[in-house]
Protein backbone atom coordinates (compact mmCIF):
# COMPACT_ATOMS: atom_id res chain seq x y z
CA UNK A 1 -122.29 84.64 102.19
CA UNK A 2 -119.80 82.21 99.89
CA UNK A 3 -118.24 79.29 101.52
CA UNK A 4 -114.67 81.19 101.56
CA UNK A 5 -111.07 80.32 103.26
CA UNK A 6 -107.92 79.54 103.04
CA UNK A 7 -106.10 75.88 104.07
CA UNK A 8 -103.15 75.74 105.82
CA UNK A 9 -100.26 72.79 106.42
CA UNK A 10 -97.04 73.06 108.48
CA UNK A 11 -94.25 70.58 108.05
CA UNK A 12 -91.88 70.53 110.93
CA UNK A 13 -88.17 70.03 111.37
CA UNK A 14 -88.66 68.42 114.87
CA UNK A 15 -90.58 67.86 117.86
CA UNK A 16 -91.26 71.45 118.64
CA UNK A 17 -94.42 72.66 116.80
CA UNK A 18 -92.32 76.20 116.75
CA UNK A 19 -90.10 74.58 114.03
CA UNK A 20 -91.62 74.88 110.88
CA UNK A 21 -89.91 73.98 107.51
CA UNK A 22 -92.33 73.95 105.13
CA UNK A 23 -96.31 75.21 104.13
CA UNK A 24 -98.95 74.76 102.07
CA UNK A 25 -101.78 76.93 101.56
CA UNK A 26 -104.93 76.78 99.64
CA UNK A 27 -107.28 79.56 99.19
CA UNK A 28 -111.32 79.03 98.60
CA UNK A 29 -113.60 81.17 97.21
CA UNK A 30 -117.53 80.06 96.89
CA UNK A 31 -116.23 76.43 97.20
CA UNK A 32 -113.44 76.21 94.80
CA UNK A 33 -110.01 76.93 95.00
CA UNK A 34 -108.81 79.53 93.15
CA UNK A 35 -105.03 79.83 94.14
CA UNK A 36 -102.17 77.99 96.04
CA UNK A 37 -98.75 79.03 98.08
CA UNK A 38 -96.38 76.85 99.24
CA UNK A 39 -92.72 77.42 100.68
CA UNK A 40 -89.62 75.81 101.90
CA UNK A 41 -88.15 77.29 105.06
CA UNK A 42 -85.58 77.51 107.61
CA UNK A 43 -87.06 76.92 111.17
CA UNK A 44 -86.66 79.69 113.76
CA UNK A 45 -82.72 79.79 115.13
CA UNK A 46 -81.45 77.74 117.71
CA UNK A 47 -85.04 75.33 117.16
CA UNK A 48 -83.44 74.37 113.47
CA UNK A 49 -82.11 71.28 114.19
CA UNK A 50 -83.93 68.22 111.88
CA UNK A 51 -84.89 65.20 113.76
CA UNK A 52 -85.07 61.69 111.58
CA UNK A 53 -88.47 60.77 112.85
CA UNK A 54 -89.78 64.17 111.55
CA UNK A 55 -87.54 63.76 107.73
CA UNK A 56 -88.86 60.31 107.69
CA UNK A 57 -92.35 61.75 107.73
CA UNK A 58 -92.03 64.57 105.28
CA UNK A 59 -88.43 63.90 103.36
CA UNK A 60 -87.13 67.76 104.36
CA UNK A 61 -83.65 67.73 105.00
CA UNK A 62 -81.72 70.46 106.61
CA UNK A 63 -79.96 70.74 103.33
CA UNK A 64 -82.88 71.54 101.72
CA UNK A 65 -83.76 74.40 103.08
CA UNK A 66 -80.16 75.83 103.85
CA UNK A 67 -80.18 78.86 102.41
CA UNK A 68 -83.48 79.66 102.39
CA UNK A 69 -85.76 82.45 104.52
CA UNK A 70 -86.48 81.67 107.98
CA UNK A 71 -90.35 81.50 109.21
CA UNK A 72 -89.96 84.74 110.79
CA UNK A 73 -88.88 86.62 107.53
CA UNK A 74 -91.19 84.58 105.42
CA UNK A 75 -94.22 85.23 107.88
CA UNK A 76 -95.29 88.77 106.29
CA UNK A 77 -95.95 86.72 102.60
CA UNK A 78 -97.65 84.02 104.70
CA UNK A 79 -100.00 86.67 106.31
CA UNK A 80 -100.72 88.42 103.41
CA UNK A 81 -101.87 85.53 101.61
CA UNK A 82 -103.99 84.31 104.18
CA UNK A 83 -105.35 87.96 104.55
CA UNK A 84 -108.37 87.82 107.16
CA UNK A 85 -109.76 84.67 105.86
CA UNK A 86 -110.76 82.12 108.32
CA UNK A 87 -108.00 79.43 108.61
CA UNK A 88 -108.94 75.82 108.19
CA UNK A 89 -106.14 72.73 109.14
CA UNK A 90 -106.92 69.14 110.07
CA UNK A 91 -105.78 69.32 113.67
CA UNK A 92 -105.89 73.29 113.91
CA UNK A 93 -104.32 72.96 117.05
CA UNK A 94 -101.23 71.54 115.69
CA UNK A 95 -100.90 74.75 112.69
CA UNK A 96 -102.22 77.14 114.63
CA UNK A 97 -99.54 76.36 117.46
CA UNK A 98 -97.02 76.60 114.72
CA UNK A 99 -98.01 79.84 113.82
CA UNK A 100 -97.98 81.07 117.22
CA UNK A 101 -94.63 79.33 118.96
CA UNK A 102 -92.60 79.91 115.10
CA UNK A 103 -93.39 83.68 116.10
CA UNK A 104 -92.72 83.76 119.87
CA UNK A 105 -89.26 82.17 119.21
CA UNK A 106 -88.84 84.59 116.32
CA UNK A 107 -89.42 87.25 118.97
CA UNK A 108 -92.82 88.39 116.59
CA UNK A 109 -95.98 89.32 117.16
CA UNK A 110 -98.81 87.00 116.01
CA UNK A 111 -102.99 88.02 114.39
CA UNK A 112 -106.05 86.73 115.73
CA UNK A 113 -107.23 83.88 113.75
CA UNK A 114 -110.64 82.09 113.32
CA UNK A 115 -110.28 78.69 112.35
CA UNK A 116 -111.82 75.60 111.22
CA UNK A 117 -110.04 71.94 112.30
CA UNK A 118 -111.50 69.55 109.66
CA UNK A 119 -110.43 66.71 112.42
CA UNK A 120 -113.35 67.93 114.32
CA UNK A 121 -115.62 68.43 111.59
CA UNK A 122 -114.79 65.00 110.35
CA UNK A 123 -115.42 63.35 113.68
CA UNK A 124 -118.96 64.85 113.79
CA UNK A 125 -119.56 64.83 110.19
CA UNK A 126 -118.17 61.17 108.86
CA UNK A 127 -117.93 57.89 110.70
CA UNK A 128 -114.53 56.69 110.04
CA UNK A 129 -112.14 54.35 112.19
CA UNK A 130 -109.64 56.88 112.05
CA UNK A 131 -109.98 60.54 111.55
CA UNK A 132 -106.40 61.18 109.88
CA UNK A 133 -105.97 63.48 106.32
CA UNK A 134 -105.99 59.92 104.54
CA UNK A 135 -108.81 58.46 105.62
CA UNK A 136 -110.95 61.72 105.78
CA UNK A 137 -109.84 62.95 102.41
CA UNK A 138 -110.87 59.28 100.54
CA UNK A 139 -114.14 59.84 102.56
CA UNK A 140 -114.74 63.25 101.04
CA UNK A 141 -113.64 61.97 97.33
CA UNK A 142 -110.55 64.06 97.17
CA UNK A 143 -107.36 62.57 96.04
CA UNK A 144 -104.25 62.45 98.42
CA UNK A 145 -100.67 60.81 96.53
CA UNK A 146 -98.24 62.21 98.68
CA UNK A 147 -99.17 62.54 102.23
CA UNK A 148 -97.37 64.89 104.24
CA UNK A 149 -96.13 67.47 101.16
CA UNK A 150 -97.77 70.72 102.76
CA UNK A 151 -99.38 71.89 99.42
CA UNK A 152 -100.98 68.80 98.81
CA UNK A 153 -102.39 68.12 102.59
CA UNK A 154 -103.39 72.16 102.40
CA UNK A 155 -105.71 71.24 99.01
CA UNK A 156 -106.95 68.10 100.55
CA UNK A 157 -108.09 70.03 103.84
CA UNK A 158 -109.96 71.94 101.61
CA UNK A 159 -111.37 69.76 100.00
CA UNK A 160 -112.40 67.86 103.25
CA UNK A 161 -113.96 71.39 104.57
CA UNK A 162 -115.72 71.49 101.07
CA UNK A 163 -117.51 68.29 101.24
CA UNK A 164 -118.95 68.81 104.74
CA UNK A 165 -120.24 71.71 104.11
CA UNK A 166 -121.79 69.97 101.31
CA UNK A 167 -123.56 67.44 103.41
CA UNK A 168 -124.46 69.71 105.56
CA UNK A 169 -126.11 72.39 102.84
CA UNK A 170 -124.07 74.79 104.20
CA UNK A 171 -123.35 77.65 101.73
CA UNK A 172 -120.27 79.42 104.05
CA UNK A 173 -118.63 78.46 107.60
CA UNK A 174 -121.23 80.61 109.43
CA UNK A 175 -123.43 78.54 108.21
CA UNK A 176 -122.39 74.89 108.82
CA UNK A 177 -121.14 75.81 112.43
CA UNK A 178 -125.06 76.67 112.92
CA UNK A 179 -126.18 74.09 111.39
CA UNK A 180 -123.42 71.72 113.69
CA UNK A 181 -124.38 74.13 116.85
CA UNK A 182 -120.50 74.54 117.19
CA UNK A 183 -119.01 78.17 117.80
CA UNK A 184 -116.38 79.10 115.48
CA UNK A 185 -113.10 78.90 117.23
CA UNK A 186 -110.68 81.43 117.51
CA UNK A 187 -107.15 82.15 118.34
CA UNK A 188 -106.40 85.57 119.78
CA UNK A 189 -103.53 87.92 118.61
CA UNK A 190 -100.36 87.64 120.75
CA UNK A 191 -97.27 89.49 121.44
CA UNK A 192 -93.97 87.43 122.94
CA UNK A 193 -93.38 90.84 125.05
CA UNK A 194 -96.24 90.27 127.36
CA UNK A 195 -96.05 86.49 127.69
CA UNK A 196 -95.23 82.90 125.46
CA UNK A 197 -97.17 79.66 125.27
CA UNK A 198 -97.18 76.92 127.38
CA UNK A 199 -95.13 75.10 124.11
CA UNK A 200 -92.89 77.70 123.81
CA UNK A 201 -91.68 77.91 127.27
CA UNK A 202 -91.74 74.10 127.54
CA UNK A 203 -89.01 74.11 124.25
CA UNK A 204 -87.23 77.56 126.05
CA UNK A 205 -86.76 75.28 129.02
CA UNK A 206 -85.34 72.00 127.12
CA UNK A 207 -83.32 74.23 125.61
CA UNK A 208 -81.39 74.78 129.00
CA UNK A 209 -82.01 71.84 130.07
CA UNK A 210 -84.12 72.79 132.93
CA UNK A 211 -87.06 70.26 132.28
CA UNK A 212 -84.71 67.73 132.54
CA UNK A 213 -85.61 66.88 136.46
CA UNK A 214 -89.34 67.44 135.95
CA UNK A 215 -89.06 64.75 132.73
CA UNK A 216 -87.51 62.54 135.12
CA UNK A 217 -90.37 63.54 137.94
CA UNK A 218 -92.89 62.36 135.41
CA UNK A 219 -91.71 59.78 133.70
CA UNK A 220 -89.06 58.19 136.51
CA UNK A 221 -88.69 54.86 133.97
CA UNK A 222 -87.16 56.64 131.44
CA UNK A 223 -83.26 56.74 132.28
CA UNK A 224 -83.74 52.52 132.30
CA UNK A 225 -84.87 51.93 129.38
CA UNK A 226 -88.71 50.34 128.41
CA UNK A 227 -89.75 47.45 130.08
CA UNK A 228 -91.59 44.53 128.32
CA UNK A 229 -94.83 46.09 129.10
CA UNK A 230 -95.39 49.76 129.74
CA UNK A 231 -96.37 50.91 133.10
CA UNK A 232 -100.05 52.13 132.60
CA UNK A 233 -99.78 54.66 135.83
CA UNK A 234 -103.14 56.11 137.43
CA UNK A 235 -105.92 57.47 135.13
CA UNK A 236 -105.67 61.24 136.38
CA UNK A 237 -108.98 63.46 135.86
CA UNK A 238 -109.86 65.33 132.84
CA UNK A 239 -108.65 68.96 133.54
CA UNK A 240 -112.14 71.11 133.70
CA UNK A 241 -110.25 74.49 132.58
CA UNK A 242 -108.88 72.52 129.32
CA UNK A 243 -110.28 74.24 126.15
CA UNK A 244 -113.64 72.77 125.29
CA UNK A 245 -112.73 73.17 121.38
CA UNK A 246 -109.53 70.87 121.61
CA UNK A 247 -109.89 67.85 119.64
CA UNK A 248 -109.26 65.57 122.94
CA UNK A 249 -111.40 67.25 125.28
CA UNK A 250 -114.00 64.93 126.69
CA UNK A 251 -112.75 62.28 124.80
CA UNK A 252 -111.99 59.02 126.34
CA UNK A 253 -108.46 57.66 125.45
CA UNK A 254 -106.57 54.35 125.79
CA UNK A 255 -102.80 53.40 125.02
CA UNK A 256 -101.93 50.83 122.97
CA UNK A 257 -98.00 49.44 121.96
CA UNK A 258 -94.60 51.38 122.40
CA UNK A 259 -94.83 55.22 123.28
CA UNK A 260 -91.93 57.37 122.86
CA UNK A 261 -92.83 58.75 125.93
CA UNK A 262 -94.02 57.07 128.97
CA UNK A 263 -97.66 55.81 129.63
CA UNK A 264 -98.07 58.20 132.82
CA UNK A 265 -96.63 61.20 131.15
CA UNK A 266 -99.15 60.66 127.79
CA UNK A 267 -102.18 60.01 130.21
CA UNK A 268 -101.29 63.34 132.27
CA UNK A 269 -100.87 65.03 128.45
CA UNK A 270 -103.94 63.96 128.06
CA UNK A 271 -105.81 64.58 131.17
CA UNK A 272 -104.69 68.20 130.63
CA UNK A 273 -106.39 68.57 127.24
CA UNK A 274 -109.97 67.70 129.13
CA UNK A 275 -110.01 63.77 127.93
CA UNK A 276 -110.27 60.92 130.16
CA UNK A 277 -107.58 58.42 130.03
CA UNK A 278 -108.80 54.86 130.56
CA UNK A 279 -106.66 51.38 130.31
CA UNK A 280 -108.41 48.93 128.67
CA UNK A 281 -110.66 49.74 125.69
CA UNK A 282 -114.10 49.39 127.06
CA UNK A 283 -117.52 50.98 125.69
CA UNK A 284 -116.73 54.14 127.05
CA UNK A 285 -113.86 54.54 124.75
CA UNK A 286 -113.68 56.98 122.16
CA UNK A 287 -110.19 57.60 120.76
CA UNK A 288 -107.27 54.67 121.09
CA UNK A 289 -103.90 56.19 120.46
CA UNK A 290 -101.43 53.66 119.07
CA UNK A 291 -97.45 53.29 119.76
CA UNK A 292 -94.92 51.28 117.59
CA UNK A 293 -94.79 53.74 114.46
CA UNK A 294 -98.47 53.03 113.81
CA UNK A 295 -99.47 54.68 110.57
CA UNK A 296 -103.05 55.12 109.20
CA UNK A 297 -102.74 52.79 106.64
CA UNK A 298 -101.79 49.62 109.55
CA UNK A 299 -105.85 49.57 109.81
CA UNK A 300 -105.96 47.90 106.41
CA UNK A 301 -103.18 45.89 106.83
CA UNK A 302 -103.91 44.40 110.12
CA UNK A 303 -100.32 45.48 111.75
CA UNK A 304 -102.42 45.86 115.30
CA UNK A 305 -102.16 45.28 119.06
CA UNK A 306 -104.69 43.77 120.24
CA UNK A 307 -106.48 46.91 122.23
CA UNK A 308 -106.59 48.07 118.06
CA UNK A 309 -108.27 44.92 116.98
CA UNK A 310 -110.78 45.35 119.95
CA UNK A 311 -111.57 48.99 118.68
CA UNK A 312 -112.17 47.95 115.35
CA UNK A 313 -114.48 44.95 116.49
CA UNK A 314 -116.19 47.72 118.09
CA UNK A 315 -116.27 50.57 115.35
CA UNK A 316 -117.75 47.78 113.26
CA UNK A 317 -120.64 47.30 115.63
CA UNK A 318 -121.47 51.35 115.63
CA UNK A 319 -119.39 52.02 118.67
CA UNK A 320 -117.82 56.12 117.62
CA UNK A 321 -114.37 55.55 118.22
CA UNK A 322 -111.47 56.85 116.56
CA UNK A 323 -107.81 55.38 116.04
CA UNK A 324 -104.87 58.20 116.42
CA UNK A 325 -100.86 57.55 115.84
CA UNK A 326 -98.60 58.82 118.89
CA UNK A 327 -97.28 61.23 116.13
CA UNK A 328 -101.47 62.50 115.62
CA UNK A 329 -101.46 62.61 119.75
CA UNK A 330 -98.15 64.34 120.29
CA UNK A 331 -99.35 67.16 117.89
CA UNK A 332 -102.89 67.65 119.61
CA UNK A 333 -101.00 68.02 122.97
CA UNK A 334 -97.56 70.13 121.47
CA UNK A 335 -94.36 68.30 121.63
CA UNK A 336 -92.45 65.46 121.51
């Protein structure tokens, strides 16, 4: 067995994970990769619509891509590249759900998929104050210039996967996940005809506006604007049917700073994933996820609340905890 795959990265025009406008791929063979894909795209009709927080992240512009295939008619070159190689993404959950909701909306039918999320692998394999593509990809020695271009996060998930299984003296994916004890994790084929996603029908609904009482139901302070200090809510229960292979489930999470959604509503998010929402940072606390535009890179330049500071005093004393942006948590949970 050869230590073969092929890296994927989605680019999205807003906050539905259904609207992808741009991907990267990178294929591996015995360790090395040997050949790269990469297209622009229009997102899915009616979920084409480009959001400024999402072109601020990525630079894609609705004129950029006007003109061009949509996912749904670029999908069959997309498939055939990845061929039936085991997919590998940092934060699967996040490309994977592309995959699947850019199809359902399409009104396509979607593979199975095994897949590898490097965030997971880097949580168990590195010991890193934050777990994002930056910080994991200067940890595994691979260079990263310009976050957030598909291609380039694509070769530097690869890369990440590489050096793991590296460590690890792993010689194919079979391999490291015994060596981990993990099972590999799959997605199964799908067909919009017999049912969507809990992400698709949440967009579907927004679409037509129905969600609109049930946003207000669970998040009832946010026709008033934000107050000074968020309301932290009640801590609900982990859900025990979450998926066990999610990257929040039976994590323990805190808030920290500004949300774009309400504290309640990103604890219940949470709580559905299988993690444990706590609010203060105590030693019990394994992931903070920060508000306020926080960016990877505010670690090193000391732009923190003070729940952040307290999780790095910790990290430094050998505490496993992990710092995630809103944009990080919003993509583990599927929406915006």
């Amino acid at each position: 067995m050869a230590l073969d795959f092929t890296a994927i990265d989605f680019e999205t025009a807003n906050g539905f994970r259904g609207s992808p406008c741009s991907v990267g791929l990178s294929k591996v063979r015995n360790g090395v990769v040997v050949e790269e894909a990469s297209w622009l795209m229009r997102p899915p009709e009616n979920h084409d619509h480009f959001e400024f927080h999402n072109t601020r992240i990525h630079g894609i512009r609705a004129q950029d891509v006007a003109g061009m295939p949509r996912f749904g008619e670029l999908f069959p070159e997309i498939g055939a590249f990845i061929g039936g190689d085991i997919l590998a993404a940092h934060n699967a959950a996040f490309d994977l759900g592309v995959i699947r909701s850019g199809l359902e909306v399409s009104g396509l039918a979607g593979p199975a998929y095994d897949y590898v999320c490097t965030v997971m692998l880097s949580r168990r394999c590195y010991s890193l104050v934050s777990n994002s593509l930056p910080y994991a990809a200067e940890e595994a020695g691979v260079p990263l210039v310009n976050h957030h271009d598909a291609a380039e996060d694509a070769r530097a998930c690869a890369g990440i996967l590489v050096d793991i299984a590296r460590r690890n003296d792993a010689n194919s994916i079979a391999e490291l996940y015994l060596s981990l004890g993990l099972n590999l994790p799959s997605q199964p084929a799908f067909d919009p005809a017999f049912g969507l996603s809990k992400a698709t029908m949440s967009a579907l609904a927004a679409r037509t506006g129905s969600s609109f009482e049930r946003t207000l139901e669970t998040a009832p302070g946010i026709a008033g604007g934000w107050s000074a200090w968020p309301e932290e809510g009640p801590n609900p229960l982990p859900n025990p049917a979450a998926e066990p292979g999610h990257p929040l489930f039976g994590q323990t999470v805190v808030f920290t700073g500004d949300l774009a959604i309400t504290r309640p509503e990103a604890k219940s998010r949470a709580a559905e994933m299988g993690a444990r929402p706590e609010s203060r940072v105590t030693a019990r606390t394994t992931v903070l996820i920060v508000g306020d535009g926080f960016v990877a890179g505010d670690l090193r330049a000391g732009r923190l609340t003070g729940k952040a500071k307290r999780v790095l005093e910790l990290h430094a004393k050998g505490q496993q905890i992990e710092v995630v942006s809103e944009g990080e948590f919003l993509q583990m949970v599927g929406g915006a």
